[in-house]
PDB file of N, CA and C in Angstrom:
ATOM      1  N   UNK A   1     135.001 165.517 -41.351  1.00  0.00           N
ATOM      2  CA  UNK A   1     133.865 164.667 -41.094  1.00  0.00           C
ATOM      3  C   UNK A   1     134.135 163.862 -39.812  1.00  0.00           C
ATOM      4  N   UNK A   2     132.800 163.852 -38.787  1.00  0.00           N
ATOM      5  CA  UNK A   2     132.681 162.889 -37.493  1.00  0.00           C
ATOM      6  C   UNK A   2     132.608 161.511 -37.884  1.00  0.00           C
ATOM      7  N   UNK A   3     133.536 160.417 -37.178  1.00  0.00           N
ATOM      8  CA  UNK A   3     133.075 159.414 -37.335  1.00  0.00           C
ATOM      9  C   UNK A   3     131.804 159.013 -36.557  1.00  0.00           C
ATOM     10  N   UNK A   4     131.378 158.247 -37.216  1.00  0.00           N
ATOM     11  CA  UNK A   4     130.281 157.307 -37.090  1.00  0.00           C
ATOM     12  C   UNK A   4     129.988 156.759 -35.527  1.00  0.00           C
ATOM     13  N   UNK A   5     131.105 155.694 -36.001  1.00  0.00           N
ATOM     14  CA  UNK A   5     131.706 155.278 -34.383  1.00  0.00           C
ATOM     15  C   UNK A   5     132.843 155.448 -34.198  1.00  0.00           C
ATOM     16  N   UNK A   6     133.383 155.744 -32.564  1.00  0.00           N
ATOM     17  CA  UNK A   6     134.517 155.841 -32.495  1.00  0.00           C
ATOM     18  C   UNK A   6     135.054 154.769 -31.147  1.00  0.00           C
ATOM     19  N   UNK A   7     135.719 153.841 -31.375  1.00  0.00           N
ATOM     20  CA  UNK A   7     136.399 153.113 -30.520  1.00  0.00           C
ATOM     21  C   UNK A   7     138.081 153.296 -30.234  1.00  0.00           C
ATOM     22  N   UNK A   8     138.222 153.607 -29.101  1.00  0.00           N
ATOM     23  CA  UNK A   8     139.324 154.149 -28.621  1.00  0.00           C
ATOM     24  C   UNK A   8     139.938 153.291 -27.311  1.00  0.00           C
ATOM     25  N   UNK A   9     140.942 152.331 -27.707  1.00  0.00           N
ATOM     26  CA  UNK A   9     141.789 151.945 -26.827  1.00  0.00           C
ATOM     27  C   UNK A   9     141.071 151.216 -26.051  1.00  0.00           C
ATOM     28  N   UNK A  10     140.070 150.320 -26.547  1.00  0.00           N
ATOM     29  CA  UNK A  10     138.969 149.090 -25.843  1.00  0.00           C
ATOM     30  C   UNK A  10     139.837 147.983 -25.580  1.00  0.00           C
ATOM     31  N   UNK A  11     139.553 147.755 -23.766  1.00  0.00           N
ATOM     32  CA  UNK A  11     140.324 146.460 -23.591  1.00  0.00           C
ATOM     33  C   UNK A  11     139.698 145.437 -23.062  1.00  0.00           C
ATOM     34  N   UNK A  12     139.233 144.333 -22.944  1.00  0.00           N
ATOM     35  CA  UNK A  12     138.538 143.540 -22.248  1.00  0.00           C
ATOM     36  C   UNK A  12     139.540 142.054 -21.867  1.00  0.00           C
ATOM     37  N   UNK A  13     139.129 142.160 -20.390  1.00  0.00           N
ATOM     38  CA  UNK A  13     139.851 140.581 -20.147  1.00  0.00           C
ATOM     39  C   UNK A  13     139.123 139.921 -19.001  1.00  0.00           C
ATOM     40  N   UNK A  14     139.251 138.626 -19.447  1.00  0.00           N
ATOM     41  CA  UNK A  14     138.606 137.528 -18.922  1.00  0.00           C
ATOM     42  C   UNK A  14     139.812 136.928 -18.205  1.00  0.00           C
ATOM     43  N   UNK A  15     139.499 137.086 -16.460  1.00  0.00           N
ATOM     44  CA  UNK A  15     141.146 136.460 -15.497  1.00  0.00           C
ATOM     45  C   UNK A  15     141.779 137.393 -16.312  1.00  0.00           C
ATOM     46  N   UNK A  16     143.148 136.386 -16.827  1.00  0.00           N
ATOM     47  CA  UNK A  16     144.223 136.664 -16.901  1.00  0.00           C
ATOM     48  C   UNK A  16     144.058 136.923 -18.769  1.00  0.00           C
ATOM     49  N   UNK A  17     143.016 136.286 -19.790  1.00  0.00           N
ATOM     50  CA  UNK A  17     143.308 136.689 -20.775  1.00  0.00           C
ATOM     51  C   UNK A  17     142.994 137.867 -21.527  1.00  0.00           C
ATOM     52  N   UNK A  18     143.821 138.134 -22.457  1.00  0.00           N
ATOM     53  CA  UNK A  18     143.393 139.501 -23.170  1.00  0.00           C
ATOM     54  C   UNK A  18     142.692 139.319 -24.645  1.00  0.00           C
ATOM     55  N   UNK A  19     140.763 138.957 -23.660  1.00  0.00           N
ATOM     56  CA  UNK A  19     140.024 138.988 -25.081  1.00  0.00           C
ATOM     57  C   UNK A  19     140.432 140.009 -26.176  1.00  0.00           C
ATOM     58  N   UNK A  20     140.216 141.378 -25.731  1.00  0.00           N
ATOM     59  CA  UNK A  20     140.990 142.664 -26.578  1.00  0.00           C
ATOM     60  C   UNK A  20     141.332 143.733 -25.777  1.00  0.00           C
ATOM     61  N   UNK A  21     142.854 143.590 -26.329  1.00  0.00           N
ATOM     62  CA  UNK A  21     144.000 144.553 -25.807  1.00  0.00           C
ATOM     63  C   UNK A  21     143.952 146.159 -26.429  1.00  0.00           C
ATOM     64  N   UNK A  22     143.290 146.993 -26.031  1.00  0.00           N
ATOM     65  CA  UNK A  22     143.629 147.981 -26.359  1.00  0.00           C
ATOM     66  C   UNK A  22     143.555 148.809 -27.939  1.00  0.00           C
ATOM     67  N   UNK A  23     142.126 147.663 -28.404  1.00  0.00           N
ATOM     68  CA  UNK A  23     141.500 147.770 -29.999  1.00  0.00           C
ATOM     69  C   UNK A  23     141.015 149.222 -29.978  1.00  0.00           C
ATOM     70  N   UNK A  24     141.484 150.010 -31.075  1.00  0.00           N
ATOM     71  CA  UNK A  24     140.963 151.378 -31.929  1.00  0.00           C
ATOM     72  C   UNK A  24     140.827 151.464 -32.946  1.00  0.00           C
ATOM     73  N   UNK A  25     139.243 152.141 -34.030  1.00  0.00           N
ATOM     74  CA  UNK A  25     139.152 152.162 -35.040  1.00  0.00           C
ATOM     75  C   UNK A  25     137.795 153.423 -34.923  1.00  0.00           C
ATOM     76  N   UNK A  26     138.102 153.563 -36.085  1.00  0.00           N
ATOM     77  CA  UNK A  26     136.858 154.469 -36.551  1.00  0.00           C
ATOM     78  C   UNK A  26     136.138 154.004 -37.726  1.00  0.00           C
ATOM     79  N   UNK A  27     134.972 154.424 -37.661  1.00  0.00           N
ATOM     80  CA  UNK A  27     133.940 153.855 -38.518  1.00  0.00           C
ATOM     81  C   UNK A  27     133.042 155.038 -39.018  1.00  0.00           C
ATOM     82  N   UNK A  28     133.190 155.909 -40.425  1.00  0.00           N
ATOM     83  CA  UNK A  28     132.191 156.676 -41.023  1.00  0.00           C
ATOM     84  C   UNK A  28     131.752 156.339 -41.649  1.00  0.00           C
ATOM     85  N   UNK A  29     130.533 157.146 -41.925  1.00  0.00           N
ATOM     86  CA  UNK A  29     129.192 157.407 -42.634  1.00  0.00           C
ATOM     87  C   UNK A  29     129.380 156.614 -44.046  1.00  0.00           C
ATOM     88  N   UNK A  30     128.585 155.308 -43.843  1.00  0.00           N
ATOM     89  CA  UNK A  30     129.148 155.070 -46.153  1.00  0.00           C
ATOM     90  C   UNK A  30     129.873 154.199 -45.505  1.00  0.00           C
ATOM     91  N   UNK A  31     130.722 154.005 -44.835  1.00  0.00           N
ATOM     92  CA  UNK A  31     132.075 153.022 -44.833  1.00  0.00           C
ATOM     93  C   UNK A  31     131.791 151.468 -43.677  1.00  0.00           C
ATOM     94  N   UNK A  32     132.302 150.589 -44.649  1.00  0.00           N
ATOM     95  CA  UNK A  32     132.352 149.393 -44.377  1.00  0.00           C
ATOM     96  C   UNK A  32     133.067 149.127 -43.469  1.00  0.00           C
ATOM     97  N   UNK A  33     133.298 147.918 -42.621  1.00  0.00           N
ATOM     98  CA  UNK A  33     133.953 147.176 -41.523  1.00  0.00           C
ATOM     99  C   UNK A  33     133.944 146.505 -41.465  1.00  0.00           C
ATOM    100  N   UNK A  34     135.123 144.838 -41.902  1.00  0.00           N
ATOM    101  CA  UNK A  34     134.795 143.607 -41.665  1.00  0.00           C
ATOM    102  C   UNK A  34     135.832 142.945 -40.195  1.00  0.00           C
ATOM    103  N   UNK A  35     134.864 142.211 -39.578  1.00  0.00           N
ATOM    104  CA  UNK A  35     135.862 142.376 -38.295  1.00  0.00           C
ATOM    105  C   UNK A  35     136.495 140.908 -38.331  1.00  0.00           C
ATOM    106  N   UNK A  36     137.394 140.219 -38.527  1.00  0.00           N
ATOM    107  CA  UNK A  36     138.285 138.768 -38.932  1.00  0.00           C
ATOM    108  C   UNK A  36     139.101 138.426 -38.039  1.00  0.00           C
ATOM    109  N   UNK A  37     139.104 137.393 -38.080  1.00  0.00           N
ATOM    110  CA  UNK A  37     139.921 136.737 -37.379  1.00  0.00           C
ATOM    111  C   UNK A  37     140.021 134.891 -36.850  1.00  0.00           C
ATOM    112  N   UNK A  38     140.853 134.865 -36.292  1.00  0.00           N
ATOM    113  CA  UNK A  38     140.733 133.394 -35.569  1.00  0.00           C
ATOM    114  C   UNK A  38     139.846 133.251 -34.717  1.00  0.00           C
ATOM    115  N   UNK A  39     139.566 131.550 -34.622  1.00  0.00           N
ATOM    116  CA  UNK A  39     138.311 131.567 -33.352  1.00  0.00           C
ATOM    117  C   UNK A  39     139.174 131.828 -31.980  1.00  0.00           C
ATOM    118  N   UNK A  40     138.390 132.384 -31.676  1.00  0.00           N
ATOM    119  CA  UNK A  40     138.836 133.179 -30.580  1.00  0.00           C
ATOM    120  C   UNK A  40     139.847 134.326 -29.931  1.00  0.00           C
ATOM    121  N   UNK A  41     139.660 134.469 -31.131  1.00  0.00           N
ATOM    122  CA  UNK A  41     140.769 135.704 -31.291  1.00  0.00           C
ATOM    123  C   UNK A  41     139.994 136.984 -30.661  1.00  0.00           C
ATOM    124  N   UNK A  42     138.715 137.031 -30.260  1.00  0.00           N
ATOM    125  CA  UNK A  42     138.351 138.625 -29.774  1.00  0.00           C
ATOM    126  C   UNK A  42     137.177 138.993 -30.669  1.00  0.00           C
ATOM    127  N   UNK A  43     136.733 138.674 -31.885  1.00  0.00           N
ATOM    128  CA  UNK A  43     135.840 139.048 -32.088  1.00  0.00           C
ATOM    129  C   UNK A  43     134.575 139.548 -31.874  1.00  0.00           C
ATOM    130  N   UNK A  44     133.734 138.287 -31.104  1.00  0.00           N
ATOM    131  CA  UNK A  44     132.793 138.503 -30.420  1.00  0.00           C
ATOM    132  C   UNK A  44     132.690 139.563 -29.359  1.00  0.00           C
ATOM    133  N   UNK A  45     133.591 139.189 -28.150  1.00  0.00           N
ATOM    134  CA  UNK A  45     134.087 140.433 -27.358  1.00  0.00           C
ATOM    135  C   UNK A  45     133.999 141.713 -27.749  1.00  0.00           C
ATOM    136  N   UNK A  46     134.702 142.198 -29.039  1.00  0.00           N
ATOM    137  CA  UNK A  46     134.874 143.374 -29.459  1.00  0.00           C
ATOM    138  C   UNK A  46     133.280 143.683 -29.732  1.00  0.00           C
ATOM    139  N   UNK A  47     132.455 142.961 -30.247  1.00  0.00           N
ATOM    140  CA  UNK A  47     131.284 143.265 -30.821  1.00  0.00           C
ATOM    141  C   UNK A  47     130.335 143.824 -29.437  1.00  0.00           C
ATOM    142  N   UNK A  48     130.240 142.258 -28.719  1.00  0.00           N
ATOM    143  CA  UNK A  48     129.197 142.596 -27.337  1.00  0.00           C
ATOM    144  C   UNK A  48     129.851 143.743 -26.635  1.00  0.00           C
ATOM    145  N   UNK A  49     131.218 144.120 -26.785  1.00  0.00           N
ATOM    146  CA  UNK A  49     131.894 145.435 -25.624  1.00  0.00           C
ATOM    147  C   UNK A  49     130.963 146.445 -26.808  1.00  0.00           C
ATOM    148  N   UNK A  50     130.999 146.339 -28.042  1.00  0.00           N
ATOM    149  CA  UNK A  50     130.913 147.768 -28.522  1.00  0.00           C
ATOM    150  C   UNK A  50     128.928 148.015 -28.333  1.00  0.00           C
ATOM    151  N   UNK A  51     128.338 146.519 -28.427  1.00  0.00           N
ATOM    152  CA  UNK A  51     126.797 146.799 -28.321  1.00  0.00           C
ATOM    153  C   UNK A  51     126.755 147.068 -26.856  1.00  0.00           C
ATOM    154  N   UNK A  52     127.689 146.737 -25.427  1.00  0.00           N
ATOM    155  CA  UNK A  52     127.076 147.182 -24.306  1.00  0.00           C
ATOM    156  C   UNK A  52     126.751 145.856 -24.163  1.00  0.00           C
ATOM    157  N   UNK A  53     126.603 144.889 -23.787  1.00  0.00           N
ATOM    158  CA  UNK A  53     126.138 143.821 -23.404  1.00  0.00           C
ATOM    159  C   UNK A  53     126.934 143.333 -22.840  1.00  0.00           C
ATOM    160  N   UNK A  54     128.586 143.962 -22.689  1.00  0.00           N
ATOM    161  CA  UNK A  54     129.441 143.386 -21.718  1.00  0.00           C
ATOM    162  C   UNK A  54     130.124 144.703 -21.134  1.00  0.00           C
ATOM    163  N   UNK A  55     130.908 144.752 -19.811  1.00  0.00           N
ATOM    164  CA  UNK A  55     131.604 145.585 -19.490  1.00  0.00           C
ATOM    165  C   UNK A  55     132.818 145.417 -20.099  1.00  0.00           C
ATOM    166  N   UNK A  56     133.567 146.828 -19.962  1.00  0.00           N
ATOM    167  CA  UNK A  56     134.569 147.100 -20.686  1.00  0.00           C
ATOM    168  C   UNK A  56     135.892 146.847 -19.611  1.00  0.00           C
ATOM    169  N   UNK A  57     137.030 146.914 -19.598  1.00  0.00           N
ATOM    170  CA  UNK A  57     138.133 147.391 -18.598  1.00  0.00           C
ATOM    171  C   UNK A  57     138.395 148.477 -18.664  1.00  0.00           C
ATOM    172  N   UNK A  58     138.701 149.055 -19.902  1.00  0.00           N
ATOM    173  CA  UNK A  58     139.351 150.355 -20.388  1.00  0.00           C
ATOM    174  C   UNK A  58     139.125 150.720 -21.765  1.00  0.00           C
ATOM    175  N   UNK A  59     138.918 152.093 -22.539  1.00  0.00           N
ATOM    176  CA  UNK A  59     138.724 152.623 -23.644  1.00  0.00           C
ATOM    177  C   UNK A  59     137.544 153.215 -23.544  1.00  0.00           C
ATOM    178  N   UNK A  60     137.350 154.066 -24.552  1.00  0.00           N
ATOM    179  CA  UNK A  60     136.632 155.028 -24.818  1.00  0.00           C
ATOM    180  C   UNK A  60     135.670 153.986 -26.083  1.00  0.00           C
ATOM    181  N   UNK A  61     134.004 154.558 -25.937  1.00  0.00           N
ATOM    182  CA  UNK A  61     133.268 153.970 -27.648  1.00  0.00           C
ATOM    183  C   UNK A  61     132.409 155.284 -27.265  1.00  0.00           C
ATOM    184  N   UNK A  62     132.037 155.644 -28.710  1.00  0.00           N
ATOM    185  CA  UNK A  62     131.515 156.888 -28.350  1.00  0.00           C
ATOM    186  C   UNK A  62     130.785 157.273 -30.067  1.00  0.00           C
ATOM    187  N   UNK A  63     129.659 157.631 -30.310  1.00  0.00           N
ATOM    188  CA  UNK A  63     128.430 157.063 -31.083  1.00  0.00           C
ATOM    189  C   UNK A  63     128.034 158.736 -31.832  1.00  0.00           C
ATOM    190  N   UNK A  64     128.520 159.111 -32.921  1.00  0.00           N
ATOM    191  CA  UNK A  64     127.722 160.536 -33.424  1.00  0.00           C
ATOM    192  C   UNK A  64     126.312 160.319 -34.009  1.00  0.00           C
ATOM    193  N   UNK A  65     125.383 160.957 -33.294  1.00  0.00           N
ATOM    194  CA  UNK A  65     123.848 160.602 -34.007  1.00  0.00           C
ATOM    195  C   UNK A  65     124.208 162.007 -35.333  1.00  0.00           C
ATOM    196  N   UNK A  66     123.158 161.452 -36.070  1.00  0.00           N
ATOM    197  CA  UNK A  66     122.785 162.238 -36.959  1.00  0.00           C
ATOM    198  C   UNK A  66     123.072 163.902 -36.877  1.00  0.00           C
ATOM    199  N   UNK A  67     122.161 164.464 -35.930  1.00  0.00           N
ATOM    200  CA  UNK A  67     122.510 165.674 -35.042  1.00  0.00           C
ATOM    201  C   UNK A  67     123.384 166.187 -34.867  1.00  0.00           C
ATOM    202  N   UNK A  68     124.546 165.538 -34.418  1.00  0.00           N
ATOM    203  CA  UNK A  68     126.454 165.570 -34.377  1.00  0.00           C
ATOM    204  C   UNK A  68     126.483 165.497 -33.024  1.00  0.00           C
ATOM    205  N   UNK A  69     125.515 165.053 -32.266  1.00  0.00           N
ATOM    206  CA  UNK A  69     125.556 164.940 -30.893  1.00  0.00           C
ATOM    207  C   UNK A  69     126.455 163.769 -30.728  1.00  0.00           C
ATOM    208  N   UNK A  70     127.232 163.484 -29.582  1.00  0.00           N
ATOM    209  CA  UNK A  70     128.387 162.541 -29.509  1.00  0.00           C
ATOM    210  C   UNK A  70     127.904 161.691 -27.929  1.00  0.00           C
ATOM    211  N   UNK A  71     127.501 160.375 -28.057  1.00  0.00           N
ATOM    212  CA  UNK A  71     126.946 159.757 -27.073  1.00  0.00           C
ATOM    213  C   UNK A  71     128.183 158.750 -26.664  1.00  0.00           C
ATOM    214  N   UNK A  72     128.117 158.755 -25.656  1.00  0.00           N
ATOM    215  CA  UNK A  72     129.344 157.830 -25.020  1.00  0.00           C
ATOM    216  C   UNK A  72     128.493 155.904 -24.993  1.00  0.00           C
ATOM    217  N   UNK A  73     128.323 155.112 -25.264  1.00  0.00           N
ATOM    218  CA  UNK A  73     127.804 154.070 -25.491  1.00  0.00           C
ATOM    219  C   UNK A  73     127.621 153.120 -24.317  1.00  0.00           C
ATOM    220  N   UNK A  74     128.791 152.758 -23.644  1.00  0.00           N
ATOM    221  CA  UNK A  74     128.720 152.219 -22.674  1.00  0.00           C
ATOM    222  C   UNK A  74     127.662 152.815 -21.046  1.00  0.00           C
ATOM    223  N   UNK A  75     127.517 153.835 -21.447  1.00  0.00           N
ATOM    224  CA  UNK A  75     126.829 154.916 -20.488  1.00  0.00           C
ATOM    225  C   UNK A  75     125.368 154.865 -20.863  1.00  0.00           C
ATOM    226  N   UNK A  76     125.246 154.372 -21.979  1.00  0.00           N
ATOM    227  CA  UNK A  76     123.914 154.849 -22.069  1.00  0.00           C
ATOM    228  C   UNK A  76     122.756 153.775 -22.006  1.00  0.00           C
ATOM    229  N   UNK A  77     121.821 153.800 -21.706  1.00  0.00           N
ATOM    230  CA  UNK A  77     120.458 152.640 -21.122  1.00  0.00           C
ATOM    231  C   UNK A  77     120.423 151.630 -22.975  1.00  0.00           C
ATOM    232  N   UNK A  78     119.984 150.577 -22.464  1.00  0.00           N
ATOM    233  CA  UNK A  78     119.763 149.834 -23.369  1.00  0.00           C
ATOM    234  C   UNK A  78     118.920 149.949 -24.110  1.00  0.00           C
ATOM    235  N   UNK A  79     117.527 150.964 -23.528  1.00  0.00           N
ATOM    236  CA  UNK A  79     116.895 151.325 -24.536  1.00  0.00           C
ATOM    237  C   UNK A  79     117.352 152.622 -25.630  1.00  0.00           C
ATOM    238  N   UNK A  80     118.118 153.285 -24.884  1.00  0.00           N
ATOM    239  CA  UNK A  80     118.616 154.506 -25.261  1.00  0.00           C
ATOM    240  C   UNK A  80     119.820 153.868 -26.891  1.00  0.00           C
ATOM    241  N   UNK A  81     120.029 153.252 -26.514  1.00  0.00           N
ATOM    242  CA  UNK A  81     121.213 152.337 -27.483  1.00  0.00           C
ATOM    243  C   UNK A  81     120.454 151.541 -28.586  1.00  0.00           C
ATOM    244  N   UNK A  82     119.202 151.290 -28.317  1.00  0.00           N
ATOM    245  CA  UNK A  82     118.348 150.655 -29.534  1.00  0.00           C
ATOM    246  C   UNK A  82     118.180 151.747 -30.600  1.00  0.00           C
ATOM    247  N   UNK A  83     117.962 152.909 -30.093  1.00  0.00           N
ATOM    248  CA  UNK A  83     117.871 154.103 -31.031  1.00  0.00           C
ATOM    249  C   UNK A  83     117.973 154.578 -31.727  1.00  0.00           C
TER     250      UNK A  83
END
């Protein structure tokens, strides 16, 4: 089975800090995800990198529709991502 979502080695930094270093997970069909942590530990970041509302530094996110077609996320138009 395809995951759902796939986040691969997402890094984001602000200057010098490392909102998120190099976060990977997968997410299938049915299956839950709670994302925790300290304030300011990356959360948010991880969220707006994975909706596209922020640029990334490095990693792969990458989206199986229904179809099994495999959409790369960050690439794709904002309307295309409401979808």
């Amino acid at each position: 089975m395809e995951p759902l979502l796939n986040v691969e080695k997402l890094s984001k930094y602000y200057r010098n800090i490392k909102a998120c270093d190099r976060v990977s997970f997968n997410l299938y069909p049915a299956q839950v995800l709670g994302i925790v942590g300290e304030s300011g530990s990356g959360k948010s970041t991880l969220l707006n990198a994975i909706g596209g509302y922020i640029p990334i530094e490095g990693g792969n996110i990458t989206y199986t529709t229904s179809s099994g077609e495999i959409l790369t996320l960050p690439k794709l138009s904002e309307t295309r991502r409401r979808l």
